[in-house]
N, C-alpha and C. Protein backbone atom coordinates (compact mmCIF):
# COMPACT_ATOMS: atom_id res chain seq x y z
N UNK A 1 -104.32 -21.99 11.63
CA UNK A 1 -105.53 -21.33 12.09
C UNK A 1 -105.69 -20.02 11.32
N UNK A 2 -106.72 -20.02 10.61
CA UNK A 2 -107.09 -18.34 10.26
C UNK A 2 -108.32 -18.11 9.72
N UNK A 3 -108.70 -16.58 9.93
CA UNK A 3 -109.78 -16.09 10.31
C UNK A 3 -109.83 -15.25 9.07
N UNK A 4 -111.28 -15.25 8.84
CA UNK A 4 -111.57 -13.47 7.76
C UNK A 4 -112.66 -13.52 7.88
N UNK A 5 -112.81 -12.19 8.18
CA UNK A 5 -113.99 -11.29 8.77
C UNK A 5 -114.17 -9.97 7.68
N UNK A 6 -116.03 -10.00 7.68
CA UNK A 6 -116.17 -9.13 6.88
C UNK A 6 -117.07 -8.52 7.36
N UNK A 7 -117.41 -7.64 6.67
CA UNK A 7 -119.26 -7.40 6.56
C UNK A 7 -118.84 -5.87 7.38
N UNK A 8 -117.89 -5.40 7.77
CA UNK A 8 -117.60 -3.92 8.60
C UNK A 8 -118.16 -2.71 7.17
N UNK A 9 -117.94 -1.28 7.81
CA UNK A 9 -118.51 -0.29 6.54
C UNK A 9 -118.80 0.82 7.43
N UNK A 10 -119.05 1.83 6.76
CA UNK A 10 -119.24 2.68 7.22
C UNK A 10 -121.06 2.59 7.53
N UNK A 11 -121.25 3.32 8.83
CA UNK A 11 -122.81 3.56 8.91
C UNK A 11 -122.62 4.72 9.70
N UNK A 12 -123.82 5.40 9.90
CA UNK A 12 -124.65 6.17 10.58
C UNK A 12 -124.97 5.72 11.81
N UNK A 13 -124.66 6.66 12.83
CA UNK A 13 -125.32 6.65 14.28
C UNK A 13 -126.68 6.17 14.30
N UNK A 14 -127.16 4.81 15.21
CA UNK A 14 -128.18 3.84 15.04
C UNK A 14 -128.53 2.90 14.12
N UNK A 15 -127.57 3.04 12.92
CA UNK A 15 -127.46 1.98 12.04
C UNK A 15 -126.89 0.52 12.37
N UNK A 16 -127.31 -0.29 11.57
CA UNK A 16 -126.69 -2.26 12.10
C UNK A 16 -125.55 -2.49 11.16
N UNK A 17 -125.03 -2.95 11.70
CA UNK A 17 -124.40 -4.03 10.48
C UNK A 17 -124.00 -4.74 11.36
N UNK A 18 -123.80 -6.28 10.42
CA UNK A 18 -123.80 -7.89 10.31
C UNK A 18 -122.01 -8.10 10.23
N UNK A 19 -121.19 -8.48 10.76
CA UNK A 19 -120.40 -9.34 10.57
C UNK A 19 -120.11 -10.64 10.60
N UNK A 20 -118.71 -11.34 9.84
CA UNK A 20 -119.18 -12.49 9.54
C UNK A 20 -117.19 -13.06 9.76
N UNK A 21 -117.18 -13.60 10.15
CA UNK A 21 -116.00 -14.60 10.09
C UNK A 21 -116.04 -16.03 10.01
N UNK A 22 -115.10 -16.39 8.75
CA UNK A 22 -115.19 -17.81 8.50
C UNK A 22 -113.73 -18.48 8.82
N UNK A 23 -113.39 -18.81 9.74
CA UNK A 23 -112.61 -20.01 9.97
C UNK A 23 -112.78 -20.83 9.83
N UNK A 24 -110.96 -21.09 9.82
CA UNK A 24 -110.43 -22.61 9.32
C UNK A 24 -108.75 -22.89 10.36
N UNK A 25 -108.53 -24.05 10.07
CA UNK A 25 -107.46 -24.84 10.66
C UNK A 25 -107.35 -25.14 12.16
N UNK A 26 -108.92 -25.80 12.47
CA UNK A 26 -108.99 -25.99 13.44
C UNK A 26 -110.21 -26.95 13.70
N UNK A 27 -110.84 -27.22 15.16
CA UNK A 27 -112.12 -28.37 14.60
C UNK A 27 -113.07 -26.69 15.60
N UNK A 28 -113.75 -25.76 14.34
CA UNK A 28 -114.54 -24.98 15.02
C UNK A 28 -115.38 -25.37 16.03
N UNK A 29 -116.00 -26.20 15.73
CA UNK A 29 -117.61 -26.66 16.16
C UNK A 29 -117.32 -27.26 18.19
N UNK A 30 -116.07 -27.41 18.16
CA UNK A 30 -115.78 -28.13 19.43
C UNK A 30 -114.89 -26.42 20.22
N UNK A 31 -114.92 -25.38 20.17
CA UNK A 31 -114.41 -24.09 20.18
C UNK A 31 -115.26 -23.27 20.75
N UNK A 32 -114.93 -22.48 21.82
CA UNK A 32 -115.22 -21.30 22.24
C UNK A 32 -114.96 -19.75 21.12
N UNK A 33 -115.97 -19.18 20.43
CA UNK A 33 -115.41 -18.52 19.95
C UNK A 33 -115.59 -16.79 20.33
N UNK A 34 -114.93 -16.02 19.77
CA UNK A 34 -114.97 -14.32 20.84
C UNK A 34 -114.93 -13.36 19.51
N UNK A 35 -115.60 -12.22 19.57
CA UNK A 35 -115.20 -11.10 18.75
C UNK A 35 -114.07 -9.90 19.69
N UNK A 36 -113.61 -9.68 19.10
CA UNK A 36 -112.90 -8.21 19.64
C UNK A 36 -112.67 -7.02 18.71
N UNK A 37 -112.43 -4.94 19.23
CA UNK A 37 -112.36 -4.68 18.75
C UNK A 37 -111.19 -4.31 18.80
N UNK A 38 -110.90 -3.23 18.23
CA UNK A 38 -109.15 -2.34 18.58
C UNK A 38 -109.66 -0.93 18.20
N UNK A 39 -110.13 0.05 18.93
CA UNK A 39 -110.48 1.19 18.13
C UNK A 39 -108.90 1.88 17.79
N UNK A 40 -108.96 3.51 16.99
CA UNK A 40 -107.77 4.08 17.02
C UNK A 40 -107.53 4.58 18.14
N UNK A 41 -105.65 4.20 18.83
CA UNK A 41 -105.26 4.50 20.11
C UNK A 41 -105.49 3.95 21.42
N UNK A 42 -106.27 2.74 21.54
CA UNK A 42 -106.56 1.90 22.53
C UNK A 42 -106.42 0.81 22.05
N UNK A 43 -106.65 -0.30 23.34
CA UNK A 43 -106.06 -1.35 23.31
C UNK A 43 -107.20 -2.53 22.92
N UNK A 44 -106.85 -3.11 22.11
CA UNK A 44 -107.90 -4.24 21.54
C UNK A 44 -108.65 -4.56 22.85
N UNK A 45 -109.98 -4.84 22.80
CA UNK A 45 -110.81 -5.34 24.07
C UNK A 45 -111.78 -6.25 23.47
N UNK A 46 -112.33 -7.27 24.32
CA UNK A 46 -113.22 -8.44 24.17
C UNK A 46 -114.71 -7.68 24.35
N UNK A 47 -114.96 -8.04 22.96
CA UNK A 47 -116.73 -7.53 22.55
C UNK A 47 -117.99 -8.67 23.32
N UNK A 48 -117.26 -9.52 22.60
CA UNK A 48 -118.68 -10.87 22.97
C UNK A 48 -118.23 -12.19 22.54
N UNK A 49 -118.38 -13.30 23.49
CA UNK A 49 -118.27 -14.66 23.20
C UNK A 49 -118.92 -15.88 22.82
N UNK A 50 -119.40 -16.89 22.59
CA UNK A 50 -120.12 -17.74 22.64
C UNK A 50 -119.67 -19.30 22.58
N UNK A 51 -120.37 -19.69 23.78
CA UNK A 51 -119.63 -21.49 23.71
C UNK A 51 -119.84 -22.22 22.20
N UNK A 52 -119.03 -23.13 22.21
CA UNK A 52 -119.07 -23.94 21.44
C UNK A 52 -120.26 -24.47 20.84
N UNK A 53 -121.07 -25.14 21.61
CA UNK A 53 -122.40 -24.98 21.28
C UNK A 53 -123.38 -24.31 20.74
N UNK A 54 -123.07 -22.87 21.19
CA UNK A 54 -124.04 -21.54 20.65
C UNK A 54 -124.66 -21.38 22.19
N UNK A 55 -124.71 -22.23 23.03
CA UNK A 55 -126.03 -21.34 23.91
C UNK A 55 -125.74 -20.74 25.21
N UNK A 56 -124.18 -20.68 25.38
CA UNK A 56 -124.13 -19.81 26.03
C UNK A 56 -123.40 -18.28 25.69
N UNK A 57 -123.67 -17.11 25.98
CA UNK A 57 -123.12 -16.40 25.51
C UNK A 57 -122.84 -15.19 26.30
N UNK A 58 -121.81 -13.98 26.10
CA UNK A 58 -121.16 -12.98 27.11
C UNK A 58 -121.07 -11.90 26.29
N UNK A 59 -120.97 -10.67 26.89
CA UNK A 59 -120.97 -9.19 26.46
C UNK A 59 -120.38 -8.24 26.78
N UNK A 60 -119.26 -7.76 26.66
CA UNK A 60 -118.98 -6.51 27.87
C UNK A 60 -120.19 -5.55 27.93
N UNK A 61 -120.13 -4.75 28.92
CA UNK A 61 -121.27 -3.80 29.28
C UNK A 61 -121.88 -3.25 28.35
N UNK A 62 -120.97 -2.29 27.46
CA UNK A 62 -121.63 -1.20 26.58
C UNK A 62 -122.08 -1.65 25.51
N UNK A 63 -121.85 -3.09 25.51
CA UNK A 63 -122.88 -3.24 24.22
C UNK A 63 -124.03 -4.59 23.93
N UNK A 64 -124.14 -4.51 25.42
CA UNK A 64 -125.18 -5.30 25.82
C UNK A 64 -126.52 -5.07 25.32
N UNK A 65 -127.70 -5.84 24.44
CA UNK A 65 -128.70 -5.11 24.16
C UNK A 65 -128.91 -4.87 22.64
N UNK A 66 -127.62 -4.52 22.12
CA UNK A 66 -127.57 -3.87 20.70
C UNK A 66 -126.94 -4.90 19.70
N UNK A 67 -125.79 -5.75 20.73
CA UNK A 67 -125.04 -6.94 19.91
C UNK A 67 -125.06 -8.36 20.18
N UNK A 68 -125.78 -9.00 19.58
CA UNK A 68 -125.50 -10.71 19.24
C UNK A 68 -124.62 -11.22 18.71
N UNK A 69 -124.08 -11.99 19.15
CA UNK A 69 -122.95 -12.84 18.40
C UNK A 69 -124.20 -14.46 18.38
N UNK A 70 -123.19 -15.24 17.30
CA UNK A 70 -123.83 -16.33 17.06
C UNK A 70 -123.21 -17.25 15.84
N UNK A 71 -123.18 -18.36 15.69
CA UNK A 71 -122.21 -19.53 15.23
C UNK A 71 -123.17 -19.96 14.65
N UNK A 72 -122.63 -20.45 13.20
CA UNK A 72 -123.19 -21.65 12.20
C UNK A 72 -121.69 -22.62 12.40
N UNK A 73 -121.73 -23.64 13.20
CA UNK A 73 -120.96 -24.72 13.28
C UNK A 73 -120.93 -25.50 11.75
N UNK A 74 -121.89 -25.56 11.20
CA UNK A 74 -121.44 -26.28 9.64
C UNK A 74 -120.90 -25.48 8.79
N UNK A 75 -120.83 -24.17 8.86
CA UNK A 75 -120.26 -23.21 7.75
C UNK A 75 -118.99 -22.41 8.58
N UNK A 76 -118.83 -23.29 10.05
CA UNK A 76 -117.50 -22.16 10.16
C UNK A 76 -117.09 -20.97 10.62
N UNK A 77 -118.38 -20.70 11.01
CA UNK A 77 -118.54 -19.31 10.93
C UNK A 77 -119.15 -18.72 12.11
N UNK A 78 -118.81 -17.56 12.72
CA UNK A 78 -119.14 -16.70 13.19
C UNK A 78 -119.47 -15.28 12.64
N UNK A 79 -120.70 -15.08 14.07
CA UNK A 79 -121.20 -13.51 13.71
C UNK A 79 -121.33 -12.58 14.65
N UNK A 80 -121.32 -11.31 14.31
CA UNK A 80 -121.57 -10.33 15.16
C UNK A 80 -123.11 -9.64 14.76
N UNK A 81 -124.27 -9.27 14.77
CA UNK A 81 -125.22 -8.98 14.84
C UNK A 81 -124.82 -7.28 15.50
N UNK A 82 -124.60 -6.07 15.04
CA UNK A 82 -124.93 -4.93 15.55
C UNK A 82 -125.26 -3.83 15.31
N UNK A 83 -126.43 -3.60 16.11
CA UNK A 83 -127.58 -2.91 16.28
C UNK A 83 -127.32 -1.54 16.96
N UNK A 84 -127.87 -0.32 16.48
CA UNK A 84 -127.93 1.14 17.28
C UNK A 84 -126.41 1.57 17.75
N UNK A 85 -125.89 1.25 16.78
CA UNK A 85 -124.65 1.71 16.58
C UNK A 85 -124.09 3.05 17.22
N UNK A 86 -123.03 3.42 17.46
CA UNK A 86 -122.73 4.31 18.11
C UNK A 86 -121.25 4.96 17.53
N UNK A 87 -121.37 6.33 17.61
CA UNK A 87 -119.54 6.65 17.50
C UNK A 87 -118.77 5.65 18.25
N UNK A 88 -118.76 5.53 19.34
CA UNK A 88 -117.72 4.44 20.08
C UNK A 88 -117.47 3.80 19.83
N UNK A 89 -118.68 2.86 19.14
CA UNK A 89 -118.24 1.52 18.13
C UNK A 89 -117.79 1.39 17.34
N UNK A 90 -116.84 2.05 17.16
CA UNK A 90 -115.54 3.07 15.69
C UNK A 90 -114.56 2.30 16.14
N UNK A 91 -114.17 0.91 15.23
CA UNK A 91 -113.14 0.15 15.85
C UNK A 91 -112.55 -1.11 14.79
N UNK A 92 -111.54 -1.61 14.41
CA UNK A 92 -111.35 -2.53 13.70
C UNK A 92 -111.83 -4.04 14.24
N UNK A 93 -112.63 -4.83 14.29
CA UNK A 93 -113.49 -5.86 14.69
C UNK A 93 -112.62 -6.89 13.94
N UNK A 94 -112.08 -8.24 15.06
CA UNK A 94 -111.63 -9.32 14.72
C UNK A 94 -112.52 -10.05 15.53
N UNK A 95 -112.06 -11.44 14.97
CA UNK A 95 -112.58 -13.03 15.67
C UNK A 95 -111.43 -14.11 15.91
N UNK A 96 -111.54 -14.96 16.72
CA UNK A 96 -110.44 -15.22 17.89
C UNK A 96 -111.08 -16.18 17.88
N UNK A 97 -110.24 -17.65 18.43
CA UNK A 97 -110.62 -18.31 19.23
C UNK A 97 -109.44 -18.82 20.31
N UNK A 98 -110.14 -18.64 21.69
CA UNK A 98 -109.27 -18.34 22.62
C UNK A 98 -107.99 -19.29 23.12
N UNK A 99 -108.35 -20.55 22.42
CA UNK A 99 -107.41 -21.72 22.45
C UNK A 99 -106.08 -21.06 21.59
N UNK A 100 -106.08 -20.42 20.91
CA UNK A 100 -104.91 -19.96 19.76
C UNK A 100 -104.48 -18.53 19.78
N UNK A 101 -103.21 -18.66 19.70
CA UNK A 101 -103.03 -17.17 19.53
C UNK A 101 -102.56 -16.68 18.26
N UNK A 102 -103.69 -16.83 17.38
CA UNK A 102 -103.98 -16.18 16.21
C UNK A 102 -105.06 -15.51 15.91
N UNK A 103 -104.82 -14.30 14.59
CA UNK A 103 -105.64 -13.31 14.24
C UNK A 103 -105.80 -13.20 12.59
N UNK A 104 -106.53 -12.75 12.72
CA UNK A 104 -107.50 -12.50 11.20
C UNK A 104 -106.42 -10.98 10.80
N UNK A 105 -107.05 -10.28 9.89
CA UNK A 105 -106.93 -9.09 9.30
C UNK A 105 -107.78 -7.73 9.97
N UNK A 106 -108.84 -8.59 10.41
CA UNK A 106 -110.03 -7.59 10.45
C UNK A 106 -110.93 -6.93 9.96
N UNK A 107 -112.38 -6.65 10.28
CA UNK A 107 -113.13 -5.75 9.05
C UNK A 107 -113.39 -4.50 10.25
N UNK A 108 -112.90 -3.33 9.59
CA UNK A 108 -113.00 -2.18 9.84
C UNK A 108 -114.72 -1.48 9.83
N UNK A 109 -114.87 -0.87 11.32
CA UNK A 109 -116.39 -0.43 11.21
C UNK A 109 -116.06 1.33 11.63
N UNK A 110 -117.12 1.78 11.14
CA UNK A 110 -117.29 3.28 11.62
C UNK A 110 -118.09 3.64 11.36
N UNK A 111 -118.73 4.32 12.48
CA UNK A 111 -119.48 5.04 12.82
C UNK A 111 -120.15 6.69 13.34
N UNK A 112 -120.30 7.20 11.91
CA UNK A 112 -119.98 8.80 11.93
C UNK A 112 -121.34 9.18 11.22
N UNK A 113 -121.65 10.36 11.41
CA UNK A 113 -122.71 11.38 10.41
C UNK A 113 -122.02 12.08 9.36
């Protein structure tokens, strides 16, 4: 099983950026898949999920509104969609799928002036 995720960078307070994870060693398309972050000094936490399918989907609170997640089942892939960015959202961003307990590398986001 493994994951790589990209598309993190530096932005500006209210700025988007797109992430992207493409897995492999597994049958994606039949998979629940999840983003999470890890900022510095806290403990990795669950961002957003989406069934297997694509149509159902979950958020923790604070970033309800601003972030979509969403699956291309033929390419593998998952995304994070986020919008109006915030200092808080200063965090190393992985992708998971919850059947496995394996991890990617991560793409690093931040969010500063």
């Amino acid at each position: 099983v493994q994951f790589v995720e990209s598309g993190g960078g530096l932005v500006q307070p209210g700025g988007s950026l797109r992430l992207s994870c493409a897995a492999s060693g597994f049958t994606f398309s039949s998979q629940t898949m999840s983003w999470h972050r890890q900022a510095p000094g806290k403990e990795r936490e669950l961002v957003a999920s989406i069934a297997s399918a694509g149509g159902r989907t979950s958020y923790r609170e604070s970033v309800k509104g601003r972030f979509t997640i969403s699956r291309d089942n033929f390419r593998n892939t998952v995304y994070l969609q986020m919008n109006n960015l915030k200092p808080d959202d200063t965090a190393v961003y992985y992708c998971k799928v919850p059947a496995y307990d394996a991890w990617g590398q991560g793409t690093r986001v931040t969010v500063s002036s």
